[in-house]
Protein backbone atom coordinates (compact mmCIF):
# COMPACT_ATOMS: atom_id res chain seq x y z
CA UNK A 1 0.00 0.00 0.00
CA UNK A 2 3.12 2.13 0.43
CA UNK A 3 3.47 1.92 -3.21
CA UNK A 4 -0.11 2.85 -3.71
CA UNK A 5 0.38 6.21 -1.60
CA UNK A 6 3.50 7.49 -3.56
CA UNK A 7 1.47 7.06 -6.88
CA UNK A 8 -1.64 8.79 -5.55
CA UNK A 9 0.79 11.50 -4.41
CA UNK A 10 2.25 11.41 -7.43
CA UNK A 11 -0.81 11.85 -9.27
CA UNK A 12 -2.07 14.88 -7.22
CA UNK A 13 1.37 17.25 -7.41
CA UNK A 14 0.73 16.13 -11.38
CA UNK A 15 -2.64 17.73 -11.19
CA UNK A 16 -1.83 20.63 -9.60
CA UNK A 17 1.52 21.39 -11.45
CA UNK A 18 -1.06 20.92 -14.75
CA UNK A 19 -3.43 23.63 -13.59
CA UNK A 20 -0.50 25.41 -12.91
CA UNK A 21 0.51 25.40 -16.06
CA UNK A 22 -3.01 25.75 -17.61
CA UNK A 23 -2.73 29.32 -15.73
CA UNK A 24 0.37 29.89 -17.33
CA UNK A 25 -0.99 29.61 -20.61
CA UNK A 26 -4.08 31.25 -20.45
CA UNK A 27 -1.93 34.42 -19.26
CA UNK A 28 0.57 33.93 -21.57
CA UNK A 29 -2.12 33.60 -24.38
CA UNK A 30 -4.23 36.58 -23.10
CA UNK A 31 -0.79 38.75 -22.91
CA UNK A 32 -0.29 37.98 -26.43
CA UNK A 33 -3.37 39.07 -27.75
CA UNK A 34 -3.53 42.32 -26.25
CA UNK A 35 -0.33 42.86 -27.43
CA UNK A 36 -1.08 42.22 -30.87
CA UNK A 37 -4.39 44.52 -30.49
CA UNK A 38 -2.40 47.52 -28.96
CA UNK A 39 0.02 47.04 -32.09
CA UNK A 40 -2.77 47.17 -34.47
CA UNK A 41 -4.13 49.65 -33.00
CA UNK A 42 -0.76 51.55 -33.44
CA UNK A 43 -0.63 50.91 -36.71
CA UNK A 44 -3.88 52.02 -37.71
CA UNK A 45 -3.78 55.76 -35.36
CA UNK A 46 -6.42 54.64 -33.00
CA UNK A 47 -5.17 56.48 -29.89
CA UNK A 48 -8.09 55.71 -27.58
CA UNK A 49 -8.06 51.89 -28.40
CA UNK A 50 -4.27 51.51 -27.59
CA UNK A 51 -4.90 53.25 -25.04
CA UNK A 52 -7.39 51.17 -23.85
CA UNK A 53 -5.03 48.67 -24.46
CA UNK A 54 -2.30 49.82 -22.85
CA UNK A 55 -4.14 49.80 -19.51
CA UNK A 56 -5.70 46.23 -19.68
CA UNK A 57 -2.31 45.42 -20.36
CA UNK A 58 -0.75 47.00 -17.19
CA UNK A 59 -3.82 45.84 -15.20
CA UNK A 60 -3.38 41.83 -16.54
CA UNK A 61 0.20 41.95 -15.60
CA UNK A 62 -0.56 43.59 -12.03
CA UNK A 63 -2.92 40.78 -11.38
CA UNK A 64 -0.54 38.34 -12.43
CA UNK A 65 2.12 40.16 -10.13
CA UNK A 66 -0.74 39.83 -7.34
CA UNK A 67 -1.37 36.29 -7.80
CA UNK A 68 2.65 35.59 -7.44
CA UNK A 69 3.36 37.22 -4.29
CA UNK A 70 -0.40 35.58 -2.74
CA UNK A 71 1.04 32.37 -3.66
CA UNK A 72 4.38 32.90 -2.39
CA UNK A 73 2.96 33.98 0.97
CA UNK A 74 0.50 31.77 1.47
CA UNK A 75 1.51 27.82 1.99
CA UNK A 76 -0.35 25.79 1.01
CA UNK A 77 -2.84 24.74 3.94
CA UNK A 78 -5.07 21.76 3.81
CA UNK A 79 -8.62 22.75 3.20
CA UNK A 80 -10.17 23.20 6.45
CA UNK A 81 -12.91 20.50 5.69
CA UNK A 82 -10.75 17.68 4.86
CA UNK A 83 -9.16 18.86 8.41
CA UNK A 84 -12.46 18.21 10.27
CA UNK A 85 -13.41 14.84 8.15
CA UNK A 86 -9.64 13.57 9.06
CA UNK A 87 -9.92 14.44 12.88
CA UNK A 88 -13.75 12.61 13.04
CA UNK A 89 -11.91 9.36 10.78
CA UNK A 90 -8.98 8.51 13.18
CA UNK A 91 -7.96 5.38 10.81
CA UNK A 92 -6.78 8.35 8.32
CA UNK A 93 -3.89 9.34 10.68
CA UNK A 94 -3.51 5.92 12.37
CA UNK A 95 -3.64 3.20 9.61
CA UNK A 96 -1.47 4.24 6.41
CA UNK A 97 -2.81 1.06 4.17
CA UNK A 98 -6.47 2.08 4.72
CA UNK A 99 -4.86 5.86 4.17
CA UNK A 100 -3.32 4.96 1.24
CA UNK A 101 -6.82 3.60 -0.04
CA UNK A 102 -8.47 6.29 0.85
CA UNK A 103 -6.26 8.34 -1.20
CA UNK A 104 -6.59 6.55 -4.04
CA UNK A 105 -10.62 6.03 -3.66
CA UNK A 106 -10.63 9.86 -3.33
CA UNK A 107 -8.53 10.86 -5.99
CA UNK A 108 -10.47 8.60 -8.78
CA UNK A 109 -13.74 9.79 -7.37
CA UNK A 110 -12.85 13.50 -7.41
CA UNK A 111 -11.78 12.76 -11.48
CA UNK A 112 -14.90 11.29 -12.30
CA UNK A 113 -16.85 13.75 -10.67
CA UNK A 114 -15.26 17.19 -10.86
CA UNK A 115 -18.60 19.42 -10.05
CA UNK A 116 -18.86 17.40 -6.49
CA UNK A 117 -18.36 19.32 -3.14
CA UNK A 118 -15.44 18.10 -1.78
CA UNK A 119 -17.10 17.16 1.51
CA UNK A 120 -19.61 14.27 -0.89
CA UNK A 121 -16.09 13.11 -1.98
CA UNK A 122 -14.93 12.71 1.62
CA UNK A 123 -18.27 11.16 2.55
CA UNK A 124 -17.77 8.32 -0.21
CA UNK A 125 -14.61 8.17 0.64
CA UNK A 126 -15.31 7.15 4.18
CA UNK A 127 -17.82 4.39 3.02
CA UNK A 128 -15.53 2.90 0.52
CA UNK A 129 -13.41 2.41 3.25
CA UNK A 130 -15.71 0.99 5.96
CA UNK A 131 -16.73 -1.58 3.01
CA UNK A 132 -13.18 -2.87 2.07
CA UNK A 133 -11.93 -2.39 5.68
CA UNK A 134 -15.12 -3.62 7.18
CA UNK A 135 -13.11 -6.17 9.98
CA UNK A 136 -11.54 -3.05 11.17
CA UNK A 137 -14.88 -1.44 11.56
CA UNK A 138 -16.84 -4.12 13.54
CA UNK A 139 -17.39 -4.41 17.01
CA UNK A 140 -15.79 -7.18 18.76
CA UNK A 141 -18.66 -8.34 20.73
CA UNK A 142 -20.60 -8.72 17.64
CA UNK A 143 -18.56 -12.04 16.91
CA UNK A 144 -19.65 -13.45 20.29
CA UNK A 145 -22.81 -15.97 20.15
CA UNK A 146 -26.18 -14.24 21.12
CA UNK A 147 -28.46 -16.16 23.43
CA UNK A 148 -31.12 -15.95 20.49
CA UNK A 149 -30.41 -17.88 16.92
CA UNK A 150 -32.34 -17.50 13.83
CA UNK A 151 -31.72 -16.62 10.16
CA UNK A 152 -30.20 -13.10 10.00
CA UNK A 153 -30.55 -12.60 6.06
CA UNK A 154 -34.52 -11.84 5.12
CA UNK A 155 -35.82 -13.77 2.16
CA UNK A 156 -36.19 -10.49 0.30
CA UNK A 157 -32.57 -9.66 0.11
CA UNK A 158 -31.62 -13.24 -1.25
CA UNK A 159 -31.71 -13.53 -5.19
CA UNK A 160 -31.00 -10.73 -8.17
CA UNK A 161 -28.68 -8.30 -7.52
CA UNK A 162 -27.99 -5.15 -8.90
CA UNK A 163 -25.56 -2.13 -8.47
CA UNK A 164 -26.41 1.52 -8.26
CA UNK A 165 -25.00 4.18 -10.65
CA UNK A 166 -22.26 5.29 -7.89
CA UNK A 167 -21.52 1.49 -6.82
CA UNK A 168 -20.45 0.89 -10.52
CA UNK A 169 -17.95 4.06 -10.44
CA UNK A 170 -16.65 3.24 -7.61
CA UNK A 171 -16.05 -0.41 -8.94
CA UNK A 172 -14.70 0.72 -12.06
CA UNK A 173 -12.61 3.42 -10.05
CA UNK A 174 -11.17 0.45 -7.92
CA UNK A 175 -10.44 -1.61 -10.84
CA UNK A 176 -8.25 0.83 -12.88
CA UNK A 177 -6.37 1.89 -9.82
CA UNK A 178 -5.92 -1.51 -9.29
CA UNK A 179 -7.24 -1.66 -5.82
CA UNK A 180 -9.12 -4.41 -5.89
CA UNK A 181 -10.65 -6.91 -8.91
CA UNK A 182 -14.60 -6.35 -10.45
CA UNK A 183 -15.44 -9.80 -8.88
CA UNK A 184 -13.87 -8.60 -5.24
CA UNK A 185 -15.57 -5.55 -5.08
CA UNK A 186 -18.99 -7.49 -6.30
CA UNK A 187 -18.27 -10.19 -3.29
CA UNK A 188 -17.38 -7.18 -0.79
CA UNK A 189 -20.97 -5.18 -1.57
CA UNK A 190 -22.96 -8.52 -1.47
CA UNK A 191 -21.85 -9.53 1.59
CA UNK A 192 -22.37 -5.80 3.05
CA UNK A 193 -25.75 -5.95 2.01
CA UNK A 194 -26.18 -9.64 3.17
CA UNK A 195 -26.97 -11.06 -0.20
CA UNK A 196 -25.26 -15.15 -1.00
């Protein structure tokens, strides 16, 4: 799992050196063309345009100046929601294979869904990981005989089975990352919603 948390690493400063550079090149491309208009308008005498010009020019490159020394102030802090969601899910800090899943869950569900609110993402996240980590989740005492016995799975759960829009992303997430195989993940759910 070690493995599995440099790549997810890996993955993220990749991201975030790409919209970095996505940033880049919209300023670089904007800076161009007003460039080019403040030369045409040069060319042709129009004083008020390169004017004009001239000023979004100076304002583009102050706001680009802005953004620089913001960044360069600012580290980078961990968004304050993922800091409450880590402090209420101990096994984040405590257990670095179901951390390193985690990661990986999050990251692939985050890329499939880029419009979610980050704290939905952290909310699957945490589910993902009480299903594949579900012995770590269960109360010991549950093992332990009761006094009463009887069938525990109701008749109506035994028989078809079928997976919900989100249950199939998150399979197909776990199978590219290589987390875990179609027919694992199938086994996992069944047996978390008691179905043979």
């Amino acid at each position: 799992m070690g493995k599995e948390l440099k790549e997810t690493r890996k993955a993220l400063k990749m991201l975030q050196e790409h919209h970095t550079k996505v940033k880049e090149t919209e300023y670089n491309n904007a800076l161009r063309e007003l460039k080019a208009l403040q030369k045409k308008h040069l060319e042709e005498g129009n004083s008020d345009g390169y004017l004009e010009t001239t000023e979004l020019l100076t304002d583009l490159k102050a706001e680009q100046k802005v953004r620089e020394v913001v960044k360069e102030t600012t580290p980078n802090q961990p968004d304050p929601r993922f800091v409450a969601w880590a402090g209420e899910n101990k096994w984040y800090q405590n257990d670095i294979e179901m951390r390193g899943y985690a990661d990986t869950v999050g990251l692939g569900y985050a890329q499939q869904n880029p419009n979610l609110d980050p704290e939905d993402v952290l909310s699957y996240v945490a589910q993902q990981v009480k299903i594949r980590f579900k012995d770590k989740f269960v109360n010991p005492n549950r093992s332990k005989p009761s006094s009463v016995e009887g069938n525990s799975t109701p008749a109506s759960k035994k028989g078809s089975f079928e997976m919900s829009e989100d249950e199939r992303k998150t399979m197909n997430t776990f199978v590219r990352a290589g987390v875990m195989s179609k027919d694992d993940y199938i086994n996992e759910l069944k047996k978390m919603k008691g179905i043979k």
